[in-house]
N, C-alpha and C. Protein backbone atom coordinates (compact mmCIF):
# COMPACT_ATOMS: atom_id res chain seq x y z
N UNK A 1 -10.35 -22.50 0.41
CA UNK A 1 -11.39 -21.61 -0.07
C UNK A 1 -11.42 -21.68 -1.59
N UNK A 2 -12.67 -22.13 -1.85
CA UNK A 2 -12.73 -22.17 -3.41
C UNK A 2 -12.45 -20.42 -4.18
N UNK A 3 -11.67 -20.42 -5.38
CA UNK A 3 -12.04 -19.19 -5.58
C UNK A 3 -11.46 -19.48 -7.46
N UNK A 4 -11.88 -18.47 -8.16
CA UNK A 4 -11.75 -18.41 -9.94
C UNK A 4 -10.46 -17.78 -9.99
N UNK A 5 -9.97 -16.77 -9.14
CA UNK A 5 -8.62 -16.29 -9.44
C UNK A 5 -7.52 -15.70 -7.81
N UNK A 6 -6.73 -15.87 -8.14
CA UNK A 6 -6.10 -16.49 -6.47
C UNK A 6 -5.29 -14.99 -7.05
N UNK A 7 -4.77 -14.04 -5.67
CA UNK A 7 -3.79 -12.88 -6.27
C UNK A 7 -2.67 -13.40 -5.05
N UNK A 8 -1.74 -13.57 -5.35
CA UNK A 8 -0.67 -14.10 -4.49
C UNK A 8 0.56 -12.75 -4.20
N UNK A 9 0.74 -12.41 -2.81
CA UNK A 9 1.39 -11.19 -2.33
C UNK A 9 2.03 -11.75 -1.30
N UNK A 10 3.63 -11.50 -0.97
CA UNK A 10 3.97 -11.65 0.22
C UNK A 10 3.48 -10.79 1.45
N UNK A 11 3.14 -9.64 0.92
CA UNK A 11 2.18 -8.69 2.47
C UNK A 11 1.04 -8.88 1.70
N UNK A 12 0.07 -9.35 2.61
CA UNK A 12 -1.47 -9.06 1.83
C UNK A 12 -1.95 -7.53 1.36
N UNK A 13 -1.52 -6.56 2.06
CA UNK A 13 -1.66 -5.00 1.27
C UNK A 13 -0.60 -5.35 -0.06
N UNK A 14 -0.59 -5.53 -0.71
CA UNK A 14 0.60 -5.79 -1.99
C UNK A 14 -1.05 -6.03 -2.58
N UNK A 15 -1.20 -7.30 -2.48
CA UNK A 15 -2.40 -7.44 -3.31
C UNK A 15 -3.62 -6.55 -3.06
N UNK A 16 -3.72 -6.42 -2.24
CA UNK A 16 -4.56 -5.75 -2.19
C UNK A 16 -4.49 -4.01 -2.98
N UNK A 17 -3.39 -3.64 -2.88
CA UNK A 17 -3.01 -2.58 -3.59
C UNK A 17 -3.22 -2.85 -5.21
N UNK A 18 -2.54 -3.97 -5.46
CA UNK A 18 -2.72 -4.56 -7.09
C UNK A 18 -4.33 -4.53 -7.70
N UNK A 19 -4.91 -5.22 -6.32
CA UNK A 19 -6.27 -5.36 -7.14
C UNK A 19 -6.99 -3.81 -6.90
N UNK A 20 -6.82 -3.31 -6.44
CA UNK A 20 -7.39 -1.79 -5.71
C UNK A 20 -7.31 -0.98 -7.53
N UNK A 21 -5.92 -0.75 -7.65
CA UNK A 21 -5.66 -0.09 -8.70
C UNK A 21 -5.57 -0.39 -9.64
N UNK A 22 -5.32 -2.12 -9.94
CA UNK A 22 -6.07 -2.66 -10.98
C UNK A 22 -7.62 -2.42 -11.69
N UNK A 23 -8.24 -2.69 -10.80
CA UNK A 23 -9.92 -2.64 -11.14
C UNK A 23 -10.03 -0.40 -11.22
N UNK A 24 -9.74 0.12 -10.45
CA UNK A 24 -9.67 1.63 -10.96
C UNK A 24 -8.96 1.90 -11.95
N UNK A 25 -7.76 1.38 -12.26
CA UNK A 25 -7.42 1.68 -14.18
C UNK A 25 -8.89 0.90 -15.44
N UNK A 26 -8.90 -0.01 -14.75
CA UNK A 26 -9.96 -0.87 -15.87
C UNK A 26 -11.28 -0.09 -15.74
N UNK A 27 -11.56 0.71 -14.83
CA UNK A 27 -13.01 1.32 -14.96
C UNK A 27 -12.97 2.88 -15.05
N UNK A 28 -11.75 3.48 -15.19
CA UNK A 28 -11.22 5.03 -15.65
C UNK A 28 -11.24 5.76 -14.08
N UNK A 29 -11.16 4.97 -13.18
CA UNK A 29 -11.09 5.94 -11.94
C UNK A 29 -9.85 6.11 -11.16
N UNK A 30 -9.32 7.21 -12.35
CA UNK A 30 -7.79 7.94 -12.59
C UNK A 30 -7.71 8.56 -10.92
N UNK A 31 -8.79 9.22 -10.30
CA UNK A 31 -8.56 10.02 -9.69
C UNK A 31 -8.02 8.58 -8.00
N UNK A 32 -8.11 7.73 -7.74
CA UNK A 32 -7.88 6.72 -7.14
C UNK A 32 -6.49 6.55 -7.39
N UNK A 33 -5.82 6.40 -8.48
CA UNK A 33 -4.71 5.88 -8.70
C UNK A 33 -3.76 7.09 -8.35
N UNK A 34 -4.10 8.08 -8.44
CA UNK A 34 -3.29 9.43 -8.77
C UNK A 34 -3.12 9.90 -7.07
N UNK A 35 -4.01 9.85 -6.15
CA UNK A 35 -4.22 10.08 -5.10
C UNK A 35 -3.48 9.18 -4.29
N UNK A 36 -3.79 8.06 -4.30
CA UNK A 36 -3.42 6.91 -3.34
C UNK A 36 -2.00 6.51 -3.80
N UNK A 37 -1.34 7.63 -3.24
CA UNK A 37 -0.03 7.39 -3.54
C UNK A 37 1.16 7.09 -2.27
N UNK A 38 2.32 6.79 -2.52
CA UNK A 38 3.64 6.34 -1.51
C UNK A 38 3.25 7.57 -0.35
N UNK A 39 3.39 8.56 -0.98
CA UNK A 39 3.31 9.27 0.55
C UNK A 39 2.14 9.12 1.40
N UNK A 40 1.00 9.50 0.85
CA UNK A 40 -0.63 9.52 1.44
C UNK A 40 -0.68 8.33 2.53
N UNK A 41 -0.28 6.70 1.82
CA UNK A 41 -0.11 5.48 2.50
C UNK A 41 1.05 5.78 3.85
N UNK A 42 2.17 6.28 3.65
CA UNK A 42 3.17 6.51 4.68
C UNK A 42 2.16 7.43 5.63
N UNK A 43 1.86 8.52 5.14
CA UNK A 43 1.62 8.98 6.32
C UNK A 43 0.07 9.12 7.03
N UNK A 44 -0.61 8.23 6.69
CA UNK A 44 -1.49 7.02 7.19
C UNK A 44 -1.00 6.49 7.93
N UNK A 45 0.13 5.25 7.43
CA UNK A 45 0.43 4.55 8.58
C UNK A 45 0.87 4.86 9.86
N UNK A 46 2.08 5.83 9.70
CA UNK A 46 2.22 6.76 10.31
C UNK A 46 1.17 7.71 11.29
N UNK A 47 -0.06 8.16 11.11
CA UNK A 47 -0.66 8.48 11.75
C UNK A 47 -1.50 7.06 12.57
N UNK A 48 -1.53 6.40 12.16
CA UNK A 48 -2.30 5.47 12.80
C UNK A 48 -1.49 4.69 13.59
N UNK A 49 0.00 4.69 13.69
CA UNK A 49 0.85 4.68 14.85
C UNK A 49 0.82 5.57 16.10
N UNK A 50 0.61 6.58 15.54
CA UNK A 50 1.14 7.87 16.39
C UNK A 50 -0.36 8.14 17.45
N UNK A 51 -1.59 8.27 16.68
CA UNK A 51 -3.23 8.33 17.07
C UNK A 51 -3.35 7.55 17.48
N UNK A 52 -3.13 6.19 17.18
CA UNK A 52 -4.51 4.98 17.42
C UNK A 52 -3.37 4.26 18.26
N UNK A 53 -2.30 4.25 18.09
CA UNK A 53 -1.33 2.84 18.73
C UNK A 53 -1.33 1.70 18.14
N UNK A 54 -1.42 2.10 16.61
CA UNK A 54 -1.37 0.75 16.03
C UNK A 54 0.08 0.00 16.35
N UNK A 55 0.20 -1.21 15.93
CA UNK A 55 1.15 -2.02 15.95
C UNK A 55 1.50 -3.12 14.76
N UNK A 56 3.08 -3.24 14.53
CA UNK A 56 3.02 -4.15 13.72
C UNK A 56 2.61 -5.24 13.94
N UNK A 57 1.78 -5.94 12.71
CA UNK A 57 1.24 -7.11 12.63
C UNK A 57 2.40 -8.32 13.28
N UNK A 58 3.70 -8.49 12.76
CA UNK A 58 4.77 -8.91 13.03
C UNK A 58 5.46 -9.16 14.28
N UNK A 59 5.85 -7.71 14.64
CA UNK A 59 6.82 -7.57 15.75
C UNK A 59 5.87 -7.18 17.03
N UNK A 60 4.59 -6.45 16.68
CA UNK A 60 4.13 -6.55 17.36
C UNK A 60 4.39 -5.14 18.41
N UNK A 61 5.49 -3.73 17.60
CA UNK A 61 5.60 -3.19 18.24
C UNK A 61 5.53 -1.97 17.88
N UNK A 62 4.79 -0.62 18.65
CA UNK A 62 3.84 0.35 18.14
C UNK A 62 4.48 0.93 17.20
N UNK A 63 5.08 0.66 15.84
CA UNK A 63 5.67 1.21 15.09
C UNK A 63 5.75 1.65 13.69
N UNK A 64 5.96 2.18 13.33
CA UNK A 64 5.47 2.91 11.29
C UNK A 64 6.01 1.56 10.68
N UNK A 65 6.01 0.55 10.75
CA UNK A 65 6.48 -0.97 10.17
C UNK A 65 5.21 -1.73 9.33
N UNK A 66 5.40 -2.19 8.73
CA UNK A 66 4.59 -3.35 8.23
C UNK A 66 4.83 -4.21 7.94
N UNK A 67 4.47 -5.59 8.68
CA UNK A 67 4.74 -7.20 8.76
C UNK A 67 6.56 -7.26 8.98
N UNK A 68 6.94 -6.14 9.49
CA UNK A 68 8.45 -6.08 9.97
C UNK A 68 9.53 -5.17 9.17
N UNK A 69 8.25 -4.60 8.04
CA UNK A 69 9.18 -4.15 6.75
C UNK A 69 9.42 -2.42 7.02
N UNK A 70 10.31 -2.16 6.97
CA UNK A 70 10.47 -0.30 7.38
C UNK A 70 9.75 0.07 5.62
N UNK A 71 8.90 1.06 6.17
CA UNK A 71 7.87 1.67 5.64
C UNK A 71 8.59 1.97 4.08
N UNK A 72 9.79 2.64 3.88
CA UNK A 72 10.14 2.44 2.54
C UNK A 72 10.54 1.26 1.52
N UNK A 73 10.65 0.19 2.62
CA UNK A 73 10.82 -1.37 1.71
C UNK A 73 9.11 -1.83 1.37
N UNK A 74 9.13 -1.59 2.43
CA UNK A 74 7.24 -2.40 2.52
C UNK A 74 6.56 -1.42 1.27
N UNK A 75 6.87 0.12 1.04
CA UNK A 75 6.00 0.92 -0.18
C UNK A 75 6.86 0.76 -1.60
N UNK A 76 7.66 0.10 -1.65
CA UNK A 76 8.38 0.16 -2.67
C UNK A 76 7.53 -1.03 -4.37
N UNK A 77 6.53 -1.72 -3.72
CA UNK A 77 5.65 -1.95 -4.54
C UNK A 77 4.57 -1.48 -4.70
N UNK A 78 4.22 -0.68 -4.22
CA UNK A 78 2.68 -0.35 -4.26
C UNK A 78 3.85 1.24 -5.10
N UNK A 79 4.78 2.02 -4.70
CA UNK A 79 5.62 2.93 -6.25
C UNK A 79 5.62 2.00 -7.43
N UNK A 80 5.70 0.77 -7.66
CA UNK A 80 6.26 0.09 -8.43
C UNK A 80 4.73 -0.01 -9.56
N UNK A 81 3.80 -0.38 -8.92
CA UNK A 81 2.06 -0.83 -9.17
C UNK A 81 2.61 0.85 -9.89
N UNK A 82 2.41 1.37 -9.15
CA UNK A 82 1.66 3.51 -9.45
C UNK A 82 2.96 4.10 -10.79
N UNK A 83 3.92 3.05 -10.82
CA UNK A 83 4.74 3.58 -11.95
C UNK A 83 4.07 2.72 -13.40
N UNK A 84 4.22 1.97 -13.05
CA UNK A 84 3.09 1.05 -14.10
C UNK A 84 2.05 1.50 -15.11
N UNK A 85 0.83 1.73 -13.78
CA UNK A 85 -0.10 2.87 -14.43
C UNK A 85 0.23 4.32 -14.43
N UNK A 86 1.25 4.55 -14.81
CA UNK A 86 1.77 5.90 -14.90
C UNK A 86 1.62 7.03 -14.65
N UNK A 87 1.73 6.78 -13.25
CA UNK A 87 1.47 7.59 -12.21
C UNK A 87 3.17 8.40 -11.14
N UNK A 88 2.73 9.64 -11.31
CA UNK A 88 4.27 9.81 -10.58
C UNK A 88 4.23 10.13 -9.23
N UNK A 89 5.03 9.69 -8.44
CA UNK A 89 4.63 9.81 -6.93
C UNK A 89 5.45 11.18 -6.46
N UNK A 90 4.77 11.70 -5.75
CA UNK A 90 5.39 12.81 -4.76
C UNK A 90 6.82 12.25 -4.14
N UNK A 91 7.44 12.97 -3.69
CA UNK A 91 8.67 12.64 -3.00
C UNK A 91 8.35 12.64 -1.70
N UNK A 92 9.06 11.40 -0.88
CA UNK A 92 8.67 11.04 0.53
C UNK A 92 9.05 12.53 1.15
N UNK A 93 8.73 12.62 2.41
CA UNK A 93 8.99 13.61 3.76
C UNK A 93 10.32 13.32 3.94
């Protein structure tokens, strides 16, 4: 796929988080960065285990995981992105 700038993530939500809150710091939409934080994402996923029956992409099994990663390894960059733009995260559940 042709493309001008490639964002390279071992979980595709990584990048996708990068560019999410990238482009909302560059256009002042504080209230995005400040919100969409470690917990909000946990317990999303979390609900969408518990409601929907999601499943990991990975293992394949109905669980708060992503691509195999327990939910505090797998969020530990998208804290990392939100410390950056200096943002302080709530404390997990």
């Amino acid at each position: 796929v042709a493309t001008d700038f490639a964002i390279v993530a071992g979980v595709s939500n990584w990048g996708a988080y990068a560019l999410a809150l990238g482009v909302a710091s560059l256009r002042g939409a504080a209230p995005v960065g400040r919100d969409w934080d470690v917990a909000s994402q946990a317990a999303l996923i979390e609900a969408m285990v518990q409601n929907a029956g999601a499943v990991d992409g990975l293992t394949h099994r109905c669980e708060a995981t992503v691509d195999g990663l327990p939910l505090d390894v797998y969020l530990q960059p998208l804290a990392a992105m939100r410390k950056l733009l200096g943002y302080a995260d709530r404390p997990q559940r």
